[in-house]
PDB file of N, CA and C in Angstrom:
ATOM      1  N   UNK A   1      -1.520 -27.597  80.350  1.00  0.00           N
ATOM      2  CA  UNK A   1      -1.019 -28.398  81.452  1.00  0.00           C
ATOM      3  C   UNK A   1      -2.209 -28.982  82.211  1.00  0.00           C
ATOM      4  N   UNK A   2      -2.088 -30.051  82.762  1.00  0.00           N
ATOM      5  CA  UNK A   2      -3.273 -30.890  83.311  1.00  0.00           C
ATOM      6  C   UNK A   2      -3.174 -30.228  84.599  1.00  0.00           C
ATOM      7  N   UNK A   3      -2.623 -28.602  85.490  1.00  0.00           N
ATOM      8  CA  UNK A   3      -3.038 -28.737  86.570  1.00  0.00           C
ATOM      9  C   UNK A   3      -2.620 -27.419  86.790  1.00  0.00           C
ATOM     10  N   UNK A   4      -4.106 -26.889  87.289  1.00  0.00           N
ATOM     11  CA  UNK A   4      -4.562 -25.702  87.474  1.00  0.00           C
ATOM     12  C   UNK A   4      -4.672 -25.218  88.862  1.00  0.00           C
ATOM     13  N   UNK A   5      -4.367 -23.817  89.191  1.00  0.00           N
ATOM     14  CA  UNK A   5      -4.563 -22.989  90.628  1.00  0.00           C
ATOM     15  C   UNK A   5      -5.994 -21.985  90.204  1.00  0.00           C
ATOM     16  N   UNK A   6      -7.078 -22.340  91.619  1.00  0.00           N
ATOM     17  CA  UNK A   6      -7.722 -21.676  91.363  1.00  0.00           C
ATOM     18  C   UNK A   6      -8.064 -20.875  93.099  1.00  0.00           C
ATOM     19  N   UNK A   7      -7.932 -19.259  92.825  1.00  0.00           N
ATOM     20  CA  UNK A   7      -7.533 -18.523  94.179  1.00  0.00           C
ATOM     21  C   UNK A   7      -9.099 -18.319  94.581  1.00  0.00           C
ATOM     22  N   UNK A   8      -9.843 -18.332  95.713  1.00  0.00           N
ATOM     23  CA  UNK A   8     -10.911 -17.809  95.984  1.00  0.00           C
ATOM     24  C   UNK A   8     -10.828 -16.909  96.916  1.00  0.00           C
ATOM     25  N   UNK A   9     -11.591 -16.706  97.687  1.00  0.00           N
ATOM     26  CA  UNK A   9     -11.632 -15.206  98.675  1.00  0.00           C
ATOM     27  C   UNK A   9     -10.681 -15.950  99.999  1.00  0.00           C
ATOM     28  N   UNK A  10     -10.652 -17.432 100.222  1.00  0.00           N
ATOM     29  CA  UNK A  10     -10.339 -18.007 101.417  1.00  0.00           C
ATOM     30  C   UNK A  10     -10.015 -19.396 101.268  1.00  0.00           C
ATOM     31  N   UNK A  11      -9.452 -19.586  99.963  1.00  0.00           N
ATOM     32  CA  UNK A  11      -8.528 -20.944  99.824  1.00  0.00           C
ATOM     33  C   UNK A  11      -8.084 -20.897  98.399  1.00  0.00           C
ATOM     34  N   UNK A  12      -6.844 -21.467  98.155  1.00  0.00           N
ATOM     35  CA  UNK A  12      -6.432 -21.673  97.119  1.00  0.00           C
ATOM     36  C   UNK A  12      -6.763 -23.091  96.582  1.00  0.00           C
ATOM     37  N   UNK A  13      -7.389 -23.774  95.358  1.00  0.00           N
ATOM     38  CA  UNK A  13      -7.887 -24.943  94.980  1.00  0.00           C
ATOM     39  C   UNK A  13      -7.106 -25.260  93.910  1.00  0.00           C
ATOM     40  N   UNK A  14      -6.413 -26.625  94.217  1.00  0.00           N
ATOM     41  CA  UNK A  14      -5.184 -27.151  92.733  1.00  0.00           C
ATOM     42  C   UNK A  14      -6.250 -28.427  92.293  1.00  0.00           C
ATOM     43  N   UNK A  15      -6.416 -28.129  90.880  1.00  0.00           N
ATOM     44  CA  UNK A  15      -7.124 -28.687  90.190  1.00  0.00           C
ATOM     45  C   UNK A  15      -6.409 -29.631  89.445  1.00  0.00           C
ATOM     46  N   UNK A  16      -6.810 -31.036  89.124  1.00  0.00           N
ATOM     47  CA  UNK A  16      -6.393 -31.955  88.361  1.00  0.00           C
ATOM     48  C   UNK A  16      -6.947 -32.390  87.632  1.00  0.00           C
ATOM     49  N   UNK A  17      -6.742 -32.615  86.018  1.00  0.00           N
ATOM     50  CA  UNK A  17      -7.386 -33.399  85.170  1.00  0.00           C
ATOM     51  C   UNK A  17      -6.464 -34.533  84.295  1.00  0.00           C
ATOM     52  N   UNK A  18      -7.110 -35.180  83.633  1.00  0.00           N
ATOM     53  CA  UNK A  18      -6.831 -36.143  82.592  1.00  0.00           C
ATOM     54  C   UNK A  18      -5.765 -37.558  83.344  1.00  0.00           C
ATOM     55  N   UNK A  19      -4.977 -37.358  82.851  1.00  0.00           N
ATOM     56  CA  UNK A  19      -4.268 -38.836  83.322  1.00  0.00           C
ATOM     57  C   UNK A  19      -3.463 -37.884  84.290  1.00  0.00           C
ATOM     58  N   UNK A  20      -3.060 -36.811  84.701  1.00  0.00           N
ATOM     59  CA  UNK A  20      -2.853 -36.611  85.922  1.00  0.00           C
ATOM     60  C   UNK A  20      -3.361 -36.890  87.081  1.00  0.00           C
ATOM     61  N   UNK A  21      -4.736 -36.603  87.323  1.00  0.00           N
ATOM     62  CA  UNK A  21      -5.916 -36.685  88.062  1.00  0.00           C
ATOM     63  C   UNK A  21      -6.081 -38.178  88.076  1.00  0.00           C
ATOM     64  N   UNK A  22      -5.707 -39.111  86.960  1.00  0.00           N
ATOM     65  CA  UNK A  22      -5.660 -40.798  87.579  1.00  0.00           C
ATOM     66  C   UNK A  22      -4.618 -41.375  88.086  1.00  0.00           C
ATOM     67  N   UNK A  23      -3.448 -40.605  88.271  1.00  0.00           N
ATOM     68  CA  UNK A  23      -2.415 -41.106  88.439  1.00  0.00           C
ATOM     69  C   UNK A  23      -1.963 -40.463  90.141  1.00  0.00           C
ATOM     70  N   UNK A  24      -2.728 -39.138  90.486  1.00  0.00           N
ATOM     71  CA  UNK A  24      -2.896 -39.256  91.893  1.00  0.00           C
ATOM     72  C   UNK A  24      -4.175 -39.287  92.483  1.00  0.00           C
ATOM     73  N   UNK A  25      -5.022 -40.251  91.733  1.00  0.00           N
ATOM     74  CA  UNK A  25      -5.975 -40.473  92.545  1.00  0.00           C
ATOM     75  C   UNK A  25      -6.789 -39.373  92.787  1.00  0.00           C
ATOM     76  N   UNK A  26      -6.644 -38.194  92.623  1.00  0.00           N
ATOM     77  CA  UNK A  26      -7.589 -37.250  93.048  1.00  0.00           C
ATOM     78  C   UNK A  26      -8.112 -36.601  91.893  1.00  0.00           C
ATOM     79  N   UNK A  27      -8.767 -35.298  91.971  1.00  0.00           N
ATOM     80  CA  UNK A  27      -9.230 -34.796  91.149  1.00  0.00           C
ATOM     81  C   UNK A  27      -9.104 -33.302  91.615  1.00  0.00           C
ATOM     82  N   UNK A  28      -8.818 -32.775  92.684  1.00  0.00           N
ATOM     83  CA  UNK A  28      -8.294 -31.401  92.969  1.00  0.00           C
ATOM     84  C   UNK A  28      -8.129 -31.588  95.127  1.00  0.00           C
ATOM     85  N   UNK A  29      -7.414 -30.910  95.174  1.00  0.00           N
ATOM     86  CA  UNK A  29      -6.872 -30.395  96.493  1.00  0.00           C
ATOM     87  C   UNK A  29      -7.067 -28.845  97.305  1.00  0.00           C
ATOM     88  N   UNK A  30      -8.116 -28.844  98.301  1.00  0.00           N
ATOM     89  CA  UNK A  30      -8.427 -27.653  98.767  1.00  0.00           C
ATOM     90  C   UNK A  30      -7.472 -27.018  99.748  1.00  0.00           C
ATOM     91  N   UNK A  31      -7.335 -26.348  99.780  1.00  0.00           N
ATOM     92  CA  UNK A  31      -6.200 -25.528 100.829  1.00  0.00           C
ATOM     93  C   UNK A  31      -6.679 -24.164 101.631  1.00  0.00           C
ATOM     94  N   UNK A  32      -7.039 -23.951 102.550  1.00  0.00           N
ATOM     95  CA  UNK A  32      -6.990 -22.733 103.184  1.00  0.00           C
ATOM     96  C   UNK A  32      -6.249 -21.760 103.348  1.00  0.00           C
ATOM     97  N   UNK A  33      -6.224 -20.666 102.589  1.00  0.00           N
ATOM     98  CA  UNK A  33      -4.964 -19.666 103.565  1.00  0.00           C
ATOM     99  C   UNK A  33      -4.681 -19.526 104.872  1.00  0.00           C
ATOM    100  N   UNK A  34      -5.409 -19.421 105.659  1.00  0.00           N
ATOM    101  CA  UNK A  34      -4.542 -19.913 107.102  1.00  0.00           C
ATOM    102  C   UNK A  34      -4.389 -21.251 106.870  1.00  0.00           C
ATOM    103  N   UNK A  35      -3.751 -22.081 106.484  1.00  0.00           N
ATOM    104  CA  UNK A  35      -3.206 -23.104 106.494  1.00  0.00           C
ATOM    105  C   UNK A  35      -1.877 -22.971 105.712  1.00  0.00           C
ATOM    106  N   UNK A  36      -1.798 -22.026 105.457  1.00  0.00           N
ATOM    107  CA  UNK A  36      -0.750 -21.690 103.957  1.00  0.00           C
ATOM    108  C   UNK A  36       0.613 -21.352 105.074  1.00  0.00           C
ATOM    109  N   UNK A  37       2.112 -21.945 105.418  1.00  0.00           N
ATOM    110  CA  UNK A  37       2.811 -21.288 106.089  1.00  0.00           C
ATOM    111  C   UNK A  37       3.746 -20.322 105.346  1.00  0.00           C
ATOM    112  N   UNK A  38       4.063 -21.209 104.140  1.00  0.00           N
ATOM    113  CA  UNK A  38       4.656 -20.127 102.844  1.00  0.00           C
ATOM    114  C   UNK A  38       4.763 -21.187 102.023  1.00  0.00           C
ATOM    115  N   UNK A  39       5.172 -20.480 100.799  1.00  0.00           N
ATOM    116  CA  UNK A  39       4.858 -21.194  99.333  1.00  0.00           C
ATOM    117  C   UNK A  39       6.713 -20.458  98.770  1.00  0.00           C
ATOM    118  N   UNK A  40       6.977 -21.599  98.187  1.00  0.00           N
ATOM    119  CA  UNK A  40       8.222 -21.340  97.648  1.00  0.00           C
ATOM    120  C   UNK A  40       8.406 -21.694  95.951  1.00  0.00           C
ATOM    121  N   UNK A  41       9.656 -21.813  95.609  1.00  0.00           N
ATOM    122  CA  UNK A  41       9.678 -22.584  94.304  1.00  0.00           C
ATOM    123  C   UNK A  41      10.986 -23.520  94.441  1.00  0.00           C
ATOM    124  N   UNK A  42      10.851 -24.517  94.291  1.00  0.00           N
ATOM    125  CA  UNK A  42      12.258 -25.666  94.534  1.00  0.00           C
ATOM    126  C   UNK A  42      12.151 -26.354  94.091  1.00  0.00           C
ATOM    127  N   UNK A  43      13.160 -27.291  94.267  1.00  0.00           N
ATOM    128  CA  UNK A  43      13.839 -28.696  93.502  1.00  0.00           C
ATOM    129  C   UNK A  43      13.290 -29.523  94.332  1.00  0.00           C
ATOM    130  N   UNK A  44      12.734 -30.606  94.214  1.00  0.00           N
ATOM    131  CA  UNK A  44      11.838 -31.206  95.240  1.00  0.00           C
ATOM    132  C   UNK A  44      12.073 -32.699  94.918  1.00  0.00           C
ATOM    133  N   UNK A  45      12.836 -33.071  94.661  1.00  0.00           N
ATOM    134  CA  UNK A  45      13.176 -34.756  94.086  1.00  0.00           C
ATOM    135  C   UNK A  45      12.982 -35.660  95.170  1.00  0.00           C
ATOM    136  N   UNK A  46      11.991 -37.136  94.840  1.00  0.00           N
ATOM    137  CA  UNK A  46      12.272 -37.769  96.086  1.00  0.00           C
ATOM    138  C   UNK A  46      12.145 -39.054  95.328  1.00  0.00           C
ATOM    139  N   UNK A  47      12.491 -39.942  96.194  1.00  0.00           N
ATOM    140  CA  UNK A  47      13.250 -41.241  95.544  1.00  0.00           C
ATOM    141  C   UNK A  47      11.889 -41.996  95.056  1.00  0.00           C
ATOM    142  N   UNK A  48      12.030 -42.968  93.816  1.00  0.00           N
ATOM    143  CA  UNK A  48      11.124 -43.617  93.248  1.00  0.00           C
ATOM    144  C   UNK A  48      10.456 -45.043  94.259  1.00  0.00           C
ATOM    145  N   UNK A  49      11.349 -45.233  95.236  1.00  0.00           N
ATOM    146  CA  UNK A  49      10.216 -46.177  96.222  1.00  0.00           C
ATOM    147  C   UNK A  49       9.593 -45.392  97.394  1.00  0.00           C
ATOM    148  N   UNK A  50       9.459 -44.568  97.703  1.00  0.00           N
ATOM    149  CA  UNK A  50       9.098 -43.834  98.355  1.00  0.00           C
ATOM    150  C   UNK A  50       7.719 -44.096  98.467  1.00  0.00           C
ATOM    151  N   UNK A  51       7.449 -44.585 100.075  1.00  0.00           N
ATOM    152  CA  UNK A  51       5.916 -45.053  99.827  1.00  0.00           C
ATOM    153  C   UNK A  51       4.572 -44.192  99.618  1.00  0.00           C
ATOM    154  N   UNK A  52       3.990 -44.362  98.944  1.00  0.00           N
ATOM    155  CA  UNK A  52       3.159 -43.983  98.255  1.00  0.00           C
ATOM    156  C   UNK A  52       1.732 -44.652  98.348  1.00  0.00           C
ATOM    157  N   UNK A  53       0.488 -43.524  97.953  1.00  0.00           N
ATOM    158  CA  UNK A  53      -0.663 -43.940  97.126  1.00  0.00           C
ATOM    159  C   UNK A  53      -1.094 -43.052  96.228  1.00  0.00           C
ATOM    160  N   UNK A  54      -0.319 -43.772  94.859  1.00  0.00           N
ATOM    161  CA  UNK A  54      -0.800 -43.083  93.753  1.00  0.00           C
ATOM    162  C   UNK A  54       1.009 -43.270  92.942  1.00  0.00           C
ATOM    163  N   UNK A  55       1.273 -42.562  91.607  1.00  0.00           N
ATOM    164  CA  UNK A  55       2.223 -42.962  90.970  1.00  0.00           C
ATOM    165  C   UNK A  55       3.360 -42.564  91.107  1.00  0.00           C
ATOM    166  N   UNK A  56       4.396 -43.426  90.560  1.00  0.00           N
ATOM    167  CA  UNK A  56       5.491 -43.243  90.779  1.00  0.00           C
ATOM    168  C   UNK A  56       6.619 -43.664  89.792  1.00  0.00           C
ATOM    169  N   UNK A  57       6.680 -42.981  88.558  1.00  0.00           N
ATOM    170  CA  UNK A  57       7.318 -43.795  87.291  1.00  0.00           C
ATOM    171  C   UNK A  57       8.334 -42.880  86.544  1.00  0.00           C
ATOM    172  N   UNK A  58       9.315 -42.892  86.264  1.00  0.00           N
ATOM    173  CA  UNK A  58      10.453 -42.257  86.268  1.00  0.00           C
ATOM    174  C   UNK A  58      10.813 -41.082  87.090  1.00  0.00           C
ATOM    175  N   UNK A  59      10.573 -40.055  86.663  1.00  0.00           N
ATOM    176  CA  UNK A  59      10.585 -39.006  87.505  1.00  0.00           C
ATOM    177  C   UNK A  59       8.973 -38.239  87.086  1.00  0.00           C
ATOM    178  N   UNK A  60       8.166 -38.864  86.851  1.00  0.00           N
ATOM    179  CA  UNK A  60       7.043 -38.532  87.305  1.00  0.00           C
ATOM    180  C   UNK A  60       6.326 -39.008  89.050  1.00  0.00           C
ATOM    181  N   UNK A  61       5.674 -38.025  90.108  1.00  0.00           N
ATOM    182  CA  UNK A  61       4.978 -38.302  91.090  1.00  0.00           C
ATOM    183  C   UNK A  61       3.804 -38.032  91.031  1.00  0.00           C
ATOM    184  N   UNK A  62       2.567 -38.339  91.257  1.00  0.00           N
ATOM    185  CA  UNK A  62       1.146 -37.998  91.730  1.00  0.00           C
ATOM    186  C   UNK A  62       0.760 -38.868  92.728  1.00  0.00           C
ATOM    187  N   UNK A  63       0.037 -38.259  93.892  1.00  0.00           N
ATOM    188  CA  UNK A  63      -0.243 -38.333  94.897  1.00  0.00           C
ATOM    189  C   UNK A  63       0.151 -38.350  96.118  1.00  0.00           C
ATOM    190  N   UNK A  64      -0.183 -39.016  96.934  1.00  0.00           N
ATOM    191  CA  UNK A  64       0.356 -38.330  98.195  1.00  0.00           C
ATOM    192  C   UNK A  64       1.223 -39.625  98.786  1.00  0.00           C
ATOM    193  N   UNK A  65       2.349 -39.013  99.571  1.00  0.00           N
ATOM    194  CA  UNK A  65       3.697 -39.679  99.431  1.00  0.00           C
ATOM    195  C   UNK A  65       3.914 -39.451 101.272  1.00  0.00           C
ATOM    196  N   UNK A  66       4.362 -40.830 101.801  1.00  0.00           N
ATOM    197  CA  UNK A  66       4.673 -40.486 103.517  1.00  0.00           C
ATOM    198  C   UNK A  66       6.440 -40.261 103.041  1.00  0.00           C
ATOM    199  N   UNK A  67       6.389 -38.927 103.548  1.00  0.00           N
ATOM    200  CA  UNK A  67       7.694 -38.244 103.963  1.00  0.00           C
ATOM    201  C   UNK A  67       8.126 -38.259 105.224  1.00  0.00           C
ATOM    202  N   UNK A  68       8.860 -38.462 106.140  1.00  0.00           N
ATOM    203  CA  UNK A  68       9.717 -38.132 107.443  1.00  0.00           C
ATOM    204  C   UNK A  68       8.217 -37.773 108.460  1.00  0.00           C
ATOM    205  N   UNK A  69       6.737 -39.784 108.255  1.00  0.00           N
ATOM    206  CA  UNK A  69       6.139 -40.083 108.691  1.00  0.00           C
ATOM    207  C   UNK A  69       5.215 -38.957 108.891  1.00  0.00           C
ATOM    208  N   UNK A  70       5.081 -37.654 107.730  1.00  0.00           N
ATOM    209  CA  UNK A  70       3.773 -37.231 107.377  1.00  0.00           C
ATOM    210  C   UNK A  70       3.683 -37.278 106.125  1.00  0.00           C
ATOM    211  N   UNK A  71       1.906 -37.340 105.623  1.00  0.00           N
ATOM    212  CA  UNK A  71       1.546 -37.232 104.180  1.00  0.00           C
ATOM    213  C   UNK A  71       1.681 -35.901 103.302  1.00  0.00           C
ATOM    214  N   UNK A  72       2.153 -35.807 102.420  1.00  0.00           N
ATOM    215  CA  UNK A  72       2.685 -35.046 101.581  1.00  0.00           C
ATOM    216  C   UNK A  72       1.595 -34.990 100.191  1.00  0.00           C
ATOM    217  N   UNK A  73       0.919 -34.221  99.577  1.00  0.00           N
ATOM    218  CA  UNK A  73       0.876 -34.352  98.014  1.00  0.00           C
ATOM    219  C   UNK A  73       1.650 -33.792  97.305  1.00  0.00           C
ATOM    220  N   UNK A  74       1.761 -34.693  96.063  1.00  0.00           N
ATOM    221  CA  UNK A  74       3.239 -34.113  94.872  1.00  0.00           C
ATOM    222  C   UNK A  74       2.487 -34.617  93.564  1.00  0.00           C
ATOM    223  N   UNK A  75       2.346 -33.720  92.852  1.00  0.00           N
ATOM    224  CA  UNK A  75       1.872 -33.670  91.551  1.00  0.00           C
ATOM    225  C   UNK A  75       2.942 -33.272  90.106  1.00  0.00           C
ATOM    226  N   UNK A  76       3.984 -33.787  89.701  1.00  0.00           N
ATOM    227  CA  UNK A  76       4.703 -33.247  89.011  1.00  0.00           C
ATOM    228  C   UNK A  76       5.177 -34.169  87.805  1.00  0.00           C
ATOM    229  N   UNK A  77       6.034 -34.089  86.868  1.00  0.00           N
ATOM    230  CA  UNK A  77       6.525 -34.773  85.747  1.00  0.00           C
ATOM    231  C   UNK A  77       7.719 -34.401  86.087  1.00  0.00           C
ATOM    232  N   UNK A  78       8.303 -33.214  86.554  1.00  0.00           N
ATOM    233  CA  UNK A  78       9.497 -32.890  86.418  1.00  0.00           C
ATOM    234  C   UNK A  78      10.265 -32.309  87.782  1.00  0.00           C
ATOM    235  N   UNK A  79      10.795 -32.967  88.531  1.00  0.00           N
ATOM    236  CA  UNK A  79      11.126 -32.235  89.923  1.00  0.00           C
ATOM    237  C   UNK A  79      11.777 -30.614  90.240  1.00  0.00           C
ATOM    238  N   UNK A  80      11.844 -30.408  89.196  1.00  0.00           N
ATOM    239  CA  UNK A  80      12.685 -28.721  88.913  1.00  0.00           C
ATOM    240  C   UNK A  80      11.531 -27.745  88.922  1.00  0.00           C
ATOM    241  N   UNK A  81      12.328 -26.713  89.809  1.00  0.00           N
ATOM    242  CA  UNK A  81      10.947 -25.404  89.923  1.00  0.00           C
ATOM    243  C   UNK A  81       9.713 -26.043  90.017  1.00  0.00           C
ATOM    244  N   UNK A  82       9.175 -26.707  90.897  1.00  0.00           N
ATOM    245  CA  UNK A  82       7.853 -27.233  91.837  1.00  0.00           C
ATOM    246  C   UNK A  82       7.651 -26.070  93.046  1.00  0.00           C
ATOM    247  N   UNK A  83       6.194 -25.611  92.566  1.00  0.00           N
ATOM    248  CA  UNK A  83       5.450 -24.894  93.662  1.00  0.00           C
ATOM    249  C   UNK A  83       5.547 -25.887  94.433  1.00  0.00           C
ATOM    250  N   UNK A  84       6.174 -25.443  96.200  1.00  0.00           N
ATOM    251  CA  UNK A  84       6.143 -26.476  97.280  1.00  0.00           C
ATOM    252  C   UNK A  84       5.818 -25.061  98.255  1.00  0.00           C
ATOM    253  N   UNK A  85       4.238 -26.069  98.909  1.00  0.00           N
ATOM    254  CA  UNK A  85       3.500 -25.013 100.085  1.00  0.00           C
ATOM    255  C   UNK A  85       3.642 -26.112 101.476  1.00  0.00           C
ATOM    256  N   UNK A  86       3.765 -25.218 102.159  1.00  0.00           N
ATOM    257  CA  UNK A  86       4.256 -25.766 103.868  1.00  0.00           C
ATOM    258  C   UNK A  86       3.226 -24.766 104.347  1.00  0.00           C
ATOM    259  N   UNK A  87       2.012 -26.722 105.100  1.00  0.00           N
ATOM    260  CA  UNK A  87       0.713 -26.442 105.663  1.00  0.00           C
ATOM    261  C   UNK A  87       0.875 -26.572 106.752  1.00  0.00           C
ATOM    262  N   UNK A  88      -0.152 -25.924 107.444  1.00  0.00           N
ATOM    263  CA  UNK A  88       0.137 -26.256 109.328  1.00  0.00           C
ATOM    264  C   UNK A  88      -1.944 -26.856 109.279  1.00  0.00           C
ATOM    265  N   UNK A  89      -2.183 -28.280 110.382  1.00  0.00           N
ATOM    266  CA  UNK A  89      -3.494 -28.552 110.250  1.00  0.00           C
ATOM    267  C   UNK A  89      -3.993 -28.648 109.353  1.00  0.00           C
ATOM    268  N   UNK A  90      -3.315 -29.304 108.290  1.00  0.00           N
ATOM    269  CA  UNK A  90      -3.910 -29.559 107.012  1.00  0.00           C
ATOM    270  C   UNK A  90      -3.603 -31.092 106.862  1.00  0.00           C
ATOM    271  N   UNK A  91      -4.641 -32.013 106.103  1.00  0.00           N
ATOM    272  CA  UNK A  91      -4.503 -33.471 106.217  1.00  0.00           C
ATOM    273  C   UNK A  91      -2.915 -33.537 105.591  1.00  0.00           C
ATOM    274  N   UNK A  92      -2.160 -32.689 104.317  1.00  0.00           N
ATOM    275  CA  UNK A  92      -0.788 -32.763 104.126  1.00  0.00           C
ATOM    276  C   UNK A  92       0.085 -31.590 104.789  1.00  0.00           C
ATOM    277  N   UNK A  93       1.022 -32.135 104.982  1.00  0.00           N
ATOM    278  CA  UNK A  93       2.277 -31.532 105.312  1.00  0.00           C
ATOM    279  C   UNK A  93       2.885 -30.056 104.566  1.00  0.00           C
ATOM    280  N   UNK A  94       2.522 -31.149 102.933  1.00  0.00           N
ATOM    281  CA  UNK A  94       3.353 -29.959 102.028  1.00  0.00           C
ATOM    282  C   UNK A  94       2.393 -30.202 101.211  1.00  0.00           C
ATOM    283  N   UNK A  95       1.955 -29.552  99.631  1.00  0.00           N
ATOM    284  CA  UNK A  95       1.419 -30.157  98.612  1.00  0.00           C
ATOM    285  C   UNK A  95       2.399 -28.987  97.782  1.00  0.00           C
ATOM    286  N   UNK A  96       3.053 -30.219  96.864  1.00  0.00           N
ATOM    287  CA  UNK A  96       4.241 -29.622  95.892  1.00  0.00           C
ATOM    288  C   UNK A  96       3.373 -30.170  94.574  1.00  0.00           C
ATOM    289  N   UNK A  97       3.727 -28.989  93.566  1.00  0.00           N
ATOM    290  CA  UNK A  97       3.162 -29.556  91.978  1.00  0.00           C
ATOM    291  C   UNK A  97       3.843 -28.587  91.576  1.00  0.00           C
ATOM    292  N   UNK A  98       3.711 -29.326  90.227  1.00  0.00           N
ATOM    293  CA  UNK A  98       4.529 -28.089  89.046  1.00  0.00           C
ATOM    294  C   UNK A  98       3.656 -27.204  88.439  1.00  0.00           C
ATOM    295  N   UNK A  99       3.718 -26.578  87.649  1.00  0.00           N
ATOM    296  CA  UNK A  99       2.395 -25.591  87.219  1.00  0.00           C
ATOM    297  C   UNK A  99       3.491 -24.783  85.908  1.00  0.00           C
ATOM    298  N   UNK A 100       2.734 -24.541  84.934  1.00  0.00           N
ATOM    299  CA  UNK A 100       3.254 -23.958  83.705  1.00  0.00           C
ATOM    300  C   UNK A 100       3.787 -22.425  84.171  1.00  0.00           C
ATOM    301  N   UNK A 101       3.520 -21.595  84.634  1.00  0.00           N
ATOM    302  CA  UNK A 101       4.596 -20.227  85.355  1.00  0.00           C
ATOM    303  C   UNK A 101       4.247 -20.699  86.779  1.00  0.00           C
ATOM    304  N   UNK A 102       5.594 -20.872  87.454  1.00  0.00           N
ATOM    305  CA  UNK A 102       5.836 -21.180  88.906  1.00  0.00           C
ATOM    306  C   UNK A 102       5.987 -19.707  89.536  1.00  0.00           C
ATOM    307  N   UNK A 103       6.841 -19.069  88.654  1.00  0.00           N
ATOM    308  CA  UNK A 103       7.355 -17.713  89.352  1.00  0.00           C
ATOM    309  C   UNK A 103       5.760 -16.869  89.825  1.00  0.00           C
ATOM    310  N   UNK A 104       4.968 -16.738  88.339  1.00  0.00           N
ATOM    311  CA  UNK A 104       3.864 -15.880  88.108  1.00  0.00           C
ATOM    312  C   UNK A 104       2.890 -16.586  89.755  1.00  0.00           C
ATOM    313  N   UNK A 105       2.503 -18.109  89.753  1.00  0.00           N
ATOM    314  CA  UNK A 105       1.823 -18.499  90.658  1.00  0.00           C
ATOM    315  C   UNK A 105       2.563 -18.652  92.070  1.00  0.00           C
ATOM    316  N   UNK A 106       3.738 -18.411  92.006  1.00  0.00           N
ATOM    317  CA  UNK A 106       4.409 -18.317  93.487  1.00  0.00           C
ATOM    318  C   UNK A 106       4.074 -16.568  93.642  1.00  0.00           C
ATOM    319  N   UNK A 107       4.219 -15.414  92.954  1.00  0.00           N
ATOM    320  CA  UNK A 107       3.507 -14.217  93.215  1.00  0.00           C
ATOM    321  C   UNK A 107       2.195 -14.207  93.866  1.00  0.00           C
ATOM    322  N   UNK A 108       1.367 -14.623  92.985  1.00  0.00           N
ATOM    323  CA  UNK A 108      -0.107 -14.958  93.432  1.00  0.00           C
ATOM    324  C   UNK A 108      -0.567 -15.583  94.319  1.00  0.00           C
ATOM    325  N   UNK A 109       0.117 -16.481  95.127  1.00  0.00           N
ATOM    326  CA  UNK A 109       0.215 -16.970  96.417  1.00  0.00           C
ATOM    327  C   UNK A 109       0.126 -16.150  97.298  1.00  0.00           C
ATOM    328  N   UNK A 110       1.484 -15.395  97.304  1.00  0.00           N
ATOM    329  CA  UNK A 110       1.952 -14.375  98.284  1.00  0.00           C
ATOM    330  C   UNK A 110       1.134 -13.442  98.329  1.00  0.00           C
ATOM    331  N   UNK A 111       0.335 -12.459  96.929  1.00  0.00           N
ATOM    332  CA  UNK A 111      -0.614 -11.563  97.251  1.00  0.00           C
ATOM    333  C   UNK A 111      -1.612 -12.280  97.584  1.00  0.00           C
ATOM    334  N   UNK A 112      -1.929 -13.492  97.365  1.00  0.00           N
ATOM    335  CA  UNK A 112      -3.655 -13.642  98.403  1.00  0.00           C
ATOM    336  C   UNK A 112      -3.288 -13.931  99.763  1.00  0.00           C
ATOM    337  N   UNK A 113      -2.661 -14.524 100.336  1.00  0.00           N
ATOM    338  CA  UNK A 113      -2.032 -14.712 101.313  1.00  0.00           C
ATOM    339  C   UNK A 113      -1.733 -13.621 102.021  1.00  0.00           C
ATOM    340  N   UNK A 114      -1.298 -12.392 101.738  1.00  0.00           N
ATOM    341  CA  UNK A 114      -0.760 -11.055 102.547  1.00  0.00           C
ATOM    342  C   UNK A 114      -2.389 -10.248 102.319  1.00  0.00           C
ATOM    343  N   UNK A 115      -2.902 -10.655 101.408  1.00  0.00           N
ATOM    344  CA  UNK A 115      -4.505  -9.869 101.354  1.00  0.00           C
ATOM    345  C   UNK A 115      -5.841 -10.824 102.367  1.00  0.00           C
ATOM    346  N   UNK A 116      -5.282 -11.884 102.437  1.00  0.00           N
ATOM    347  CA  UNK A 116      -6.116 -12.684 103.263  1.00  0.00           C
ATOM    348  C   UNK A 116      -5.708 -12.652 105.282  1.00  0.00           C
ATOM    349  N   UNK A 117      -4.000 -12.203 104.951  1.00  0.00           N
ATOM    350  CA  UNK A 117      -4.012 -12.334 106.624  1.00  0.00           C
ATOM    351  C   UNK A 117      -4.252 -10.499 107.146  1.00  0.00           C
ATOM    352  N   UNK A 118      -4.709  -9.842 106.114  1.00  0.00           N
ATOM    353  CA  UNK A 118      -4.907  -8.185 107.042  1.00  0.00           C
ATOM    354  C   UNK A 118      -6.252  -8.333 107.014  1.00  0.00           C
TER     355      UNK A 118
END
């Protein structure tokens, strides 16, 4: 899969490559755990004009998308079971992507996250 979680002592880093990584413009997304409010797994569909910078072609999204007039990143092919994290002081709102085990990396969230706030 073109898009990788990588956990460090004090941020979680979503990595992008290949024509993912050109299609939202970026090349990875840093995140802080205190910035982390919780991390879920959901259905995350949002409409194909939805303004944007970066793609938007069937039900594929990459990049970051103004939602209900904040910026959002969404990295996905498929809107079903999308890791979606809700940031507080972070340049996005949310940053939703899909990831090959959602369940396994929605775990791994939660333990760095409960090991990072004691």
């Amino acid at each position: 899969m073109s898009r990788s979680v990588e956990f460090t002592s004090d941020r979680l880093i979503l990595h992008l490559t290949g024509l993912t990584s050109v299609g939202a413009l970026r090349r990875r997304v840093e995140i802080p755990y205190s910035q982390i409010i919780q991390a879920s797994i959901s259905d995350f569909k949002i409409s194909l004009f939805q303004f944007r910078v970066g793609t938007s072609i069937a039900d594929v999204r990459e990049g970051r998308f103004l939602i209900d007039g904040s910026w959002c990143f969404i990295s996905y092919e498929n809107h079903n079971d999308v890791i979606v994290l809700e940031l507080k002081d972070h340049e996005f709102k949310q940053v939703v992507f899909q990831i090959e085990d959602p369940v396994e990396t929605e775990r791994l969230i939660a333990k760095h996250l409960l090991k990072y706030k004691m």
